[in-house]
PDB file of N, CA and C in Angstrom:
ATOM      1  N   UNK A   1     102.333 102.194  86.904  1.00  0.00           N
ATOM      2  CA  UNK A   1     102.454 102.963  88.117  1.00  0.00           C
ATOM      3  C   UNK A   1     101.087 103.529  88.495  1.00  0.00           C
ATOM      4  N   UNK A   2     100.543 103.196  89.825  1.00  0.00           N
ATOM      5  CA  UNK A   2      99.577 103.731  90.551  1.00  0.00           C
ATOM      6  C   UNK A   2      99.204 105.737  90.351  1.00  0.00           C
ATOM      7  N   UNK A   3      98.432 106.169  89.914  1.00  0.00           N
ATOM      8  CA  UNK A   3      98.469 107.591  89.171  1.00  0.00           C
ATOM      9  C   UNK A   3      98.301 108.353  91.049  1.00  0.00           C
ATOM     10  N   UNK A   4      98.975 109.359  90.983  1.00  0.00           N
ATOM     11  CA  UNK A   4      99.001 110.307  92.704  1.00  0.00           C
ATOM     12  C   UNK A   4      97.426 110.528  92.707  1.00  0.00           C
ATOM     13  N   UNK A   5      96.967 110.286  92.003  1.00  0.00           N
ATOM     14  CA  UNK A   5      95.171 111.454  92.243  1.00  0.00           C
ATOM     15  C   UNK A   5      93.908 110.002  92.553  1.00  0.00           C
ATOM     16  N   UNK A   6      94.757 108.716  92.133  1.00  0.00           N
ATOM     17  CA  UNK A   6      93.728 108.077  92.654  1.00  0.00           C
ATOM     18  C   UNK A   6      93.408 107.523  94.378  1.00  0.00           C
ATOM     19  N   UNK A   7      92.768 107.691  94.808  1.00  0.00           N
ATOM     20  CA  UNK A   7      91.595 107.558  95.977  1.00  0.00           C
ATOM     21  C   UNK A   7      92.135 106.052  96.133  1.00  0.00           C
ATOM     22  N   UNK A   8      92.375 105.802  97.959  1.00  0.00           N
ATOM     23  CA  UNK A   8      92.478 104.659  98.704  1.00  0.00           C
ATOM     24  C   UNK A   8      91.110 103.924  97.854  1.00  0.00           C
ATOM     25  N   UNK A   9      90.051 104.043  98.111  1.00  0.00           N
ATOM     26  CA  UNK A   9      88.653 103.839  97.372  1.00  0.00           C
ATOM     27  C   UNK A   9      88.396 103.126  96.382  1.00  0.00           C
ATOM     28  N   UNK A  10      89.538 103.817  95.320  1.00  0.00           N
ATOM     29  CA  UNK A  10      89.222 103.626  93.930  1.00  0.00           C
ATOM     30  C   UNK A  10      90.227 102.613  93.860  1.00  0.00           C
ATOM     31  N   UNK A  11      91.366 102.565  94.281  1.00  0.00           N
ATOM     32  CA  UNK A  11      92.227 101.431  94.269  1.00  0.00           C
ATOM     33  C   UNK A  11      91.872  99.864  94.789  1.00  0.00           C
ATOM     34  N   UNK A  12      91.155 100.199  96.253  1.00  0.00           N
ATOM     35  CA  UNK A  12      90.740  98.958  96.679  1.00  0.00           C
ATOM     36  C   UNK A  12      89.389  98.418  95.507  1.00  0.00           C
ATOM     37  N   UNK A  13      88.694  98.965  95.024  1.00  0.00           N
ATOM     38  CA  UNK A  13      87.558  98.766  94.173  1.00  0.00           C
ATOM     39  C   UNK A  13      88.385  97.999  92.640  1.00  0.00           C
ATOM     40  N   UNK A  14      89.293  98.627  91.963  1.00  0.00           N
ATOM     41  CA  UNK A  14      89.643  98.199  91.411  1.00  0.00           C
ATOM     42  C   UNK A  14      90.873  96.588  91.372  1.00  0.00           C
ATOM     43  N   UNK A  15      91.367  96.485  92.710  1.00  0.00           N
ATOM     44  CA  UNK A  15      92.106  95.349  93.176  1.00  0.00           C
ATOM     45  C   UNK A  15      90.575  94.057  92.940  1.00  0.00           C
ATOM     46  N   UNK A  16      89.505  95.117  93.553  1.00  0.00           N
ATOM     47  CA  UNK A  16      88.558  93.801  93.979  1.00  0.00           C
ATOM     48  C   UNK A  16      87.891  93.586  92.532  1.00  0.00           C
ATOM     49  N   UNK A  17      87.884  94.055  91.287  1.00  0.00           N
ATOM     50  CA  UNK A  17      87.418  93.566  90.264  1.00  0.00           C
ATOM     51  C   UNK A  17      88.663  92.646  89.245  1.00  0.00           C
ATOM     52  N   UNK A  18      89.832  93.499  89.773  1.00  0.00           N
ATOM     53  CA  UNK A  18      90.533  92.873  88.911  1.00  0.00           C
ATOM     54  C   UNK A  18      90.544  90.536  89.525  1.00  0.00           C
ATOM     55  N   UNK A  19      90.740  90.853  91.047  1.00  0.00           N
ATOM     56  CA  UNK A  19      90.449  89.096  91.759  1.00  0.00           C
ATOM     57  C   UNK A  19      89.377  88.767  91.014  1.00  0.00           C
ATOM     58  N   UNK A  20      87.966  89.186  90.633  1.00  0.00           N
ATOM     59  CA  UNK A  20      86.889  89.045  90.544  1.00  0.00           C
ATOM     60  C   UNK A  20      87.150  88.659  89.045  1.00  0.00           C
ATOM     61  N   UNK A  21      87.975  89.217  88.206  1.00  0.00           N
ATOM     62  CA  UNK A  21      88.121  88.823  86.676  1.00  0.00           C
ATOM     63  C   UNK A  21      89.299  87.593  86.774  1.00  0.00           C
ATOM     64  N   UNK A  22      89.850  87.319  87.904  1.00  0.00           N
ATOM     65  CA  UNK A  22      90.855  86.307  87.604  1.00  0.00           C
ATOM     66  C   UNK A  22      89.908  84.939  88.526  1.00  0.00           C
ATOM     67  N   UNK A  23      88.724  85.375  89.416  1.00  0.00           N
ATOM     68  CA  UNK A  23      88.506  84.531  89.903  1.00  0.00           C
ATOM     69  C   UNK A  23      87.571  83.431  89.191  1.00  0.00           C
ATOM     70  N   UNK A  24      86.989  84.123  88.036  1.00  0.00           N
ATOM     71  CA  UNK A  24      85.787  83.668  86.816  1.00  0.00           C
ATOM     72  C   UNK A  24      86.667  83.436  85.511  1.00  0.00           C
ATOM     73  N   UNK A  25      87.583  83.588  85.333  1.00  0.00           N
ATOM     74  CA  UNK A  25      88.515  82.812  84.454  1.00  0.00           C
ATOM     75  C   UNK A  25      88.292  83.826  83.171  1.00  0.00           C
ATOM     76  N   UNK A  26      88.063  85.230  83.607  1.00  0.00           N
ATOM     77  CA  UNK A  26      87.777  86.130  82.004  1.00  0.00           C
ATOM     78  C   UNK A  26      89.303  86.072  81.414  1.00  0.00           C
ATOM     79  N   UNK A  27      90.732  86.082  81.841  1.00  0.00           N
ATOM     80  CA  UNK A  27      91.516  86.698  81.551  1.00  0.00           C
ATOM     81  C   UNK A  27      92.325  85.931  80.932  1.00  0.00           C
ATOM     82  N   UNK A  28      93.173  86.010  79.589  1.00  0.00           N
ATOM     83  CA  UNK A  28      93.728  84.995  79.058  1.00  0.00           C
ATOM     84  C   UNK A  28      95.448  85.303  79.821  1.00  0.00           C
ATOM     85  N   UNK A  29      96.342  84.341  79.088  1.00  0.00           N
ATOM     86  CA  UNK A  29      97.275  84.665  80.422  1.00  0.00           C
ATOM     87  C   UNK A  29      97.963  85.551  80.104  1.00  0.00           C
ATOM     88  N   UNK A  30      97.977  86.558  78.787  1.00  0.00           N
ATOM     89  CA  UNK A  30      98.840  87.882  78.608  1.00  0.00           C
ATOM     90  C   UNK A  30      98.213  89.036  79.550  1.00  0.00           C
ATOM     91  N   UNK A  31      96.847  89.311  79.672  1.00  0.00           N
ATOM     92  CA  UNK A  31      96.118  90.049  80.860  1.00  0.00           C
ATOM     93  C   UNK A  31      96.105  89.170  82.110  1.00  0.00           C
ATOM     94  N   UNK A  32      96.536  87.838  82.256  1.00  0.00           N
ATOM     95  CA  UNK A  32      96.865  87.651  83.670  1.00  0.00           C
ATOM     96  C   UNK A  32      97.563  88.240  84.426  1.00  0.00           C
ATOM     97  N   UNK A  33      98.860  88.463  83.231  1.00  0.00           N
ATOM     98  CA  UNK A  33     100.047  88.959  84.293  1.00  0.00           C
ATOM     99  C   UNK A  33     100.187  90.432  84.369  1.00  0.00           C
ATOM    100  N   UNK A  34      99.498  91.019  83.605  1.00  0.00           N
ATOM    101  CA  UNK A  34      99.440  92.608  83.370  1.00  0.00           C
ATOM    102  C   UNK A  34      98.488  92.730  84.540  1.00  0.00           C
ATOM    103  N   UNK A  35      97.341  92.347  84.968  1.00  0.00           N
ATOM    104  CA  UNK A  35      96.645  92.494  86.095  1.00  0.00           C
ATOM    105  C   UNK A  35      96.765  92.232  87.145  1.00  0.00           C
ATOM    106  N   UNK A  36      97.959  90.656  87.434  1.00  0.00           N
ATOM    107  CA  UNK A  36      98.777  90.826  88.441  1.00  0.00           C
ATOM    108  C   UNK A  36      99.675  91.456  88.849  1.00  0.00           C
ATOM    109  N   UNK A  37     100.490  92.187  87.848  1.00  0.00           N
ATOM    110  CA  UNK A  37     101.180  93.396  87.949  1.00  0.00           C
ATOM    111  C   UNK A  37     100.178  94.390  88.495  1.00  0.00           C
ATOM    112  N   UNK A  38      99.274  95.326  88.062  1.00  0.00           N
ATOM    113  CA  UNK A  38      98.690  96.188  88.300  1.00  0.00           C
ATOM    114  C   UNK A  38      98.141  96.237  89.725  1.00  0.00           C
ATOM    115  N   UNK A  39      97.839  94.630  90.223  1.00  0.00           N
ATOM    116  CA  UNK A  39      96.974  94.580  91.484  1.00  0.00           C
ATOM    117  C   UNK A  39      98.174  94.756  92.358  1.00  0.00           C
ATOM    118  N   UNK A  40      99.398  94.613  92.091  1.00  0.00           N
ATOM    119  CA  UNK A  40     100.378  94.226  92.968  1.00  0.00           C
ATOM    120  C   UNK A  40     100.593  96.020  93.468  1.00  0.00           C
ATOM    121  N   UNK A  41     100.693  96.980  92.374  1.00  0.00           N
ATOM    122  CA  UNK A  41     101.017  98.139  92.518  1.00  0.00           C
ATOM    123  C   UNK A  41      99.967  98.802  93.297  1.00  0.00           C
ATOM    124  N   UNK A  42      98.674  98.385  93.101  1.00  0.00           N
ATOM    125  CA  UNK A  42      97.397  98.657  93.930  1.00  0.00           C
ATOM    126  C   UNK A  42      98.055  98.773  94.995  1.00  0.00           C
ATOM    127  N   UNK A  43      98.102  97.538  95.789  1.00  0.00           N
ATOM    128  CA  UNK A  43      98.375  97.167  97.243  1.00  0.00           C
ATOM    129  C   UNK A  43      99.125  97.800  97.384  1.00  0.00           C
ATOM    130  N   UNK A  44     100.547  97.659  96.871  1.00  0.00           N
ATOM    131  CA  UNK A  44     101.529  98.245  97.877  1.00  0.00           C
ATOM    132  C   UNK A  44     101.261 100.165  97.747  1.00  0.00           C
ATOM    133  N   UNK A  45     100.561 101.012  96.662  1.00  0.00           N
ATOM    134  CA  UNK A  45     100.153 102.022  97.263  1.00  0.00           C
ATOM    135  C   UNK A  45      98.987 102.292  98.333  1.00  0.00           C
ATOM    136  N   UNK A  46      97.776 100.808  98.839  1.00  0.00           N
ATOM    137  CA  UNK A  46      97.395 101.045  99.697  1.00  0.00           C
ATOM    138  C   UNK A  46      98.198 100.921 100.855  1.00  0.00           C
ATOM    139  N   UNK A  47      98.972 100.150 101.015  1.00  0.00           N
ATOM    140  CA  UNK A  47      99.615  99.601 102.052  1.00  0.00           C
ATOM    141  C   UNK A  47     100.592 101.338 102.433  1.00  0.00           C
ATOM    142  N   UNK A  48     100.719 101.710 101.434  1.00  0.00           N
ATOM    143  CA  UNK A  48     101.621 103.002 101.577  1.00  0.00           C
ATOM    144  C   UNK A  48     100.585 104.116 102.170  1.00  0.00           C
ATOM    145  N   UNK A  49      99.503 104.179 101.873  1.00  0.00           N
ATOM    146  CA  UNK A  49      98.289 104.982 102.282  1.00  0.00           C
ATOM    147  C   UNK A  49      98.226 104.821 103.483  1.00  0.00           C
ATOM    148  N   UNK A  50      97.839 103.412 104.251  1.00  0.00           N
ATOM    149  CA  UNK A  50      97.600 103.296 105.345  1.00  0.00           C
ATOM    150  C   UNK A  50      98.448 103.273 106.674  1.00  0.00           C
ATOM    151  N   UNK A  51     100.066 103.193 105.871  1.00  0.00           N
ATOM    152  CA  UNK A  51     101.360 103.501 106.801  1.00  0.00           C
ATOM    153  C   UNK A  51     100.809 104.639 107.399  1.00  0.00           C
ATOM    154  N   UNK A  52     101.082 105.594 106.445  1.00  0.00           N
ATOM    155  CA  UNK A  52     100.590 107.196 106.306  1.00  0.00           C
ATOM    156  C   UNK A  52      99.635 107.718 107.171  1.00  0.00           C
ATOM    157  N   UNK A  53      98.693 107.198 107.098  1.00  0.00           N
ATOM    158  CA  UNK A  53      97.896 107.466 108.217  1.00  0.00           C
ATOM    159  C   UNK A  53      97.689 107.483 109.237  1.00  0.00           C
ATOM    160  N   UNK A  54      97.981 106.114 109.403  1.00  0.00           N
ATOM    161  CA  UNK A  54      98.366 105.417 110.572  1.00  0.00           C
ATOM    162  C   UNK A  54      99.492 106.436 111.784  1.00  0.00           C
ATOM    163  N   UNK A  55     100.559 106.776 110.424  1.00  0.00           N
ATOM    164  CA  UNK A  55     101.306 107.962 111.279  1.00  0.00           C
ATOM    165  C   UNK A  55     100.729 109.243 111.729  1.00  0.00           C
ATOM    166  N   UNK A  56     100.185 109.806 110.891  1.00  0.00           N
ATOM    167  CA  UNK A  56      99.654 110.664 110.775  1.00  0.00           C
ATOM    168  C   UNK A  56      98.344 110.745 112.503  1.00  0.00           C
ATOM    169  N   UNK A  57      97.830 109.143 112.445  1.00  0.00           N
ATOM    170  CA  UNK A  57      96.561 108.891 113.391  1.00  0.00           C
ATOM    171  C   UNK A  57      97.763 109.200 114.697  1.00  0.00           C
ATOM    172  N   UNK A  58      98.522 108.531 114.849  1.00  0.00           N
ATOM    173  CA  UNK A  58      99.896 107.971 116.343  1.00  0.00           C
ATOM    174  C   UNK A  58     100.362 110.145 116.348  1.00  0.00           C
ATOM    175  N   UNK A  59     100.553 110.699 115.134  1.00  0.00           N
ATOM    176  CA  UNK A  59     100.919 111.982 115.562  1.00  0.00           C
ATOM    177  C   UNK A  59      99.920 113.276 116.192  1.00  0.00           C
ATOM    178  N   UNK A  60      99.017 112.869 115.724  1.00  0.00           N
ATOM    179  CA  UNK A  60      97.553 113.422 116.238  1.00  0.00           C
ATOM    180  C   UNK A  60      97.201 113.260 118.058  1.00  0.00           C
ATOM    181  N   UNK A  61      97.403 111.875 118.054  1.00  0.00           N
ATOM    182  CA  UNK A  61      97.394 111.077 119.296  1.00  0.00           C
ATOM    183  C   UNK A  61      98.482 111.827 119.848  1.00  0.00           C
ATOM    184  N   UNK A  62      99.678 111.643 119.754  1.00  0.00           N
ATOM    185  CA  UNK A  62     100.298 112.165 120.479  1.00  0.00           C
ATOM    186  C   UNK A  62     100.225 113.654 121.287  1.00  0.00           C
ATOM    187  N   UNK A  63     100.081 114.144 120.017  1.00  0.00           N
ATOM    188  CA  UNK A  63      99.566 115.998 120.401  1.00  0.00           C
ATOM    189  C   UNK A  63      98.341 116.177 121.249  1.00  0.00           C
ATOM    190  N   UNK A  64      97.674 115.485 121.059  1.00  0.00           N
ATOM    191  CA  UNK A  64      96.505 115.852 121.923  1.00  0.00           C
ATOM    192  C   UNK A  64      97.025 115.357 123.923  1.00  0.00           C
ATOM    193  N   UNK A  65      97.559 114.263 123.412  1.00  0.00           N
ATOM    194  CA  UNK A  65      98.193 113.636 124.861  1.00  0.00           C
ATOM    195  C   UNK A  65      98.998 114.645 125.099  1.00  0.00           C
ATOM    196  N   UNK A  66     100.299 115.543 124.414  1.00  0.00           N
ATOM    197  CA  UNK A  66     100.923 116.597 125.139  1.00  0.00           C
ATOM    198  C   UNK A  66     100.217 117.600 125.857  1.00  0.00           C
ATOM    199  N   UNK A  67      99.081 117.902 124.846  1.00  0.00           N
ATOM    200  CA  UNK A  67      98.003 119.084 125.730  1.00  0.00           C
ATOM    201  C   UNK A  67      97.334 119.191 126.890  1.00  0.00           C
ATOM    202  N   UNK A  68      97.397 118.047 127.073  1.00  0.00           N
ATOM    203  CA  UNK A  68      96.988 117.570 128.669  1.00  0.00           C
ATOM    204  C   UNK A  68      97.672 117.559 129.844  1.00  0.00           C
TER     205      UNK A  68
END
Protein backbone atom coordinates (compact mmCIF):
# COMPACT_ATOMS: atom_id res chain seq x y z
CA UNK A 1 0.00 0.00 0.00
CA UNK A 2 1.08 3.48 -1.23
CA UNK A 3 2.18 5.25 2.47
CA UNK A 4 -0.47 8.85 2.89
CA UNK A 5 2.85 11.08 3.35
CA UNK A 6 4.34 10.20 0.08
CA UNK A 7 4.51 13.19 -2.54
CA UNK A 8 2.77 12.97 -6.22
CA UNK A 9 6.80 13.53 -6.90
CA UNK A 10 8.12 10.83 -5.12
CA UNK A 11 5.71 8.34 -6.52
CA UNK A 12 6.08 9.32 -10.14
CA UNK A 13 10.09 9.12 -9.55
CA UNK A 14 9.82 5.93 -8.13
CA UNK A 15 7.23 4.30 -10.95
CA UNK A 16 10.04 5.75 -13.33
CA UNK A 17 12.94 3.70 -11.74
CA UNK A 18 11.10 0.87 -10.98
CA UNK A 19 10.24 0.72 -15.63
CA UNK A 20 13.88 1.65 -15.70
CA UNK A 21 14.86 -1.67 -13.56
CA UNK A 22 12.42 -3.81 -15.60
CA UNK A 23 13.48 -2.09 -18.75
CA UNK A 24 17.49 -3.27 -18.31
CA UNK A 25 16.51 -6.68 -17.22
CA UNK A 26 17.93 -6.11 -13.32
CA UNK A 27 14.92 -7.96 -11.89
CA UNK A 28 14.57 -11.67 -11.53
CA UNK A 29 10.91 -12.70 -11.85
CA UNK A 30 10.06 -12.91 -7.94
CA UNK A 31 10.91 -8.85 -7.89
CA UNK A 32 9.17 -8.67 -11.23
CA UNK A 33 5.97 -9.12 -9.89
CA UNK A 34 6.44 -7.41 -6.51
CA UNK A 35 7.43 -4.26 -8.61
CA UNK A 36 4.65 -4.68 -10.83
CA UNK A 37 2.51 -4.78 -8.00
CA UNK A 38 4.04 -1.76 -6.38
CA UNK A 39 4.09 0.33 -9.74
CA UNK A 40 0.49 -0.57 -10.18
CA UNK A 41 -0.37 0.98 -6.60
CA UNK A 42 1.90 4.01 -7.63
CA UNK A 43 -0.42 4.91 -10.45
CA UNK A 44 -3.57 4.36 -9.31
CA UNK A 45 -2.62 6.73 -6.14
CA UNK A 46 -1.40 9.18 -8.78
CA UNK A 47 -4.28 8.85 -10.81
CA UNK A 48 -6.22 9.42 -7.38
CA UNK A 49 -4.04 12.65 -6.77
CA UNK A 50 -4.79 14.10 -9.94
CA UNK A 51 -8.75 13.31 -9.84
CA UNK A 52 -8.36 15.41 -6.68
CA UNK A 53 -7.10 18.18 -8.01
CA UNK A 54 -8.42 18.38 -10.87
CA UNK A 55 -11.63 18.80 -8.60
CA UNK A 56 -10.35 20.79 -6.43
CA UNK A 57 -8.83 23.09 -9.88
CA UNK A 58 -13.04 22.89 -11.59
CA UNK A 59 -14.07 24.08 -7.68
CA UNK A 60 -11.77 27.00 -7.51
CA UNK A 61 -12.88 27.83 -11.11
CA UNK A 62 -16.10 27.77 -10.30
CA UNK A 63 -15.98 30.21 -7.25
CA UNK A 64 -14.15 32.67 -8.78
CA UNK A 65 -16.77 32.56 -11.86
CA UNK A 66 -19.64 33.03 -9.06
CA UNK A 67 -17.82 36.26 -7.89
CA UNK A 68 -18.26 37.88 -10.91
Amino acid sequence: MVKKTIKYSEAIKEVEEIVNQIESNELDIDELTEKIRRASELLRFCKEKLHSAEQEINNIIDELQDEN
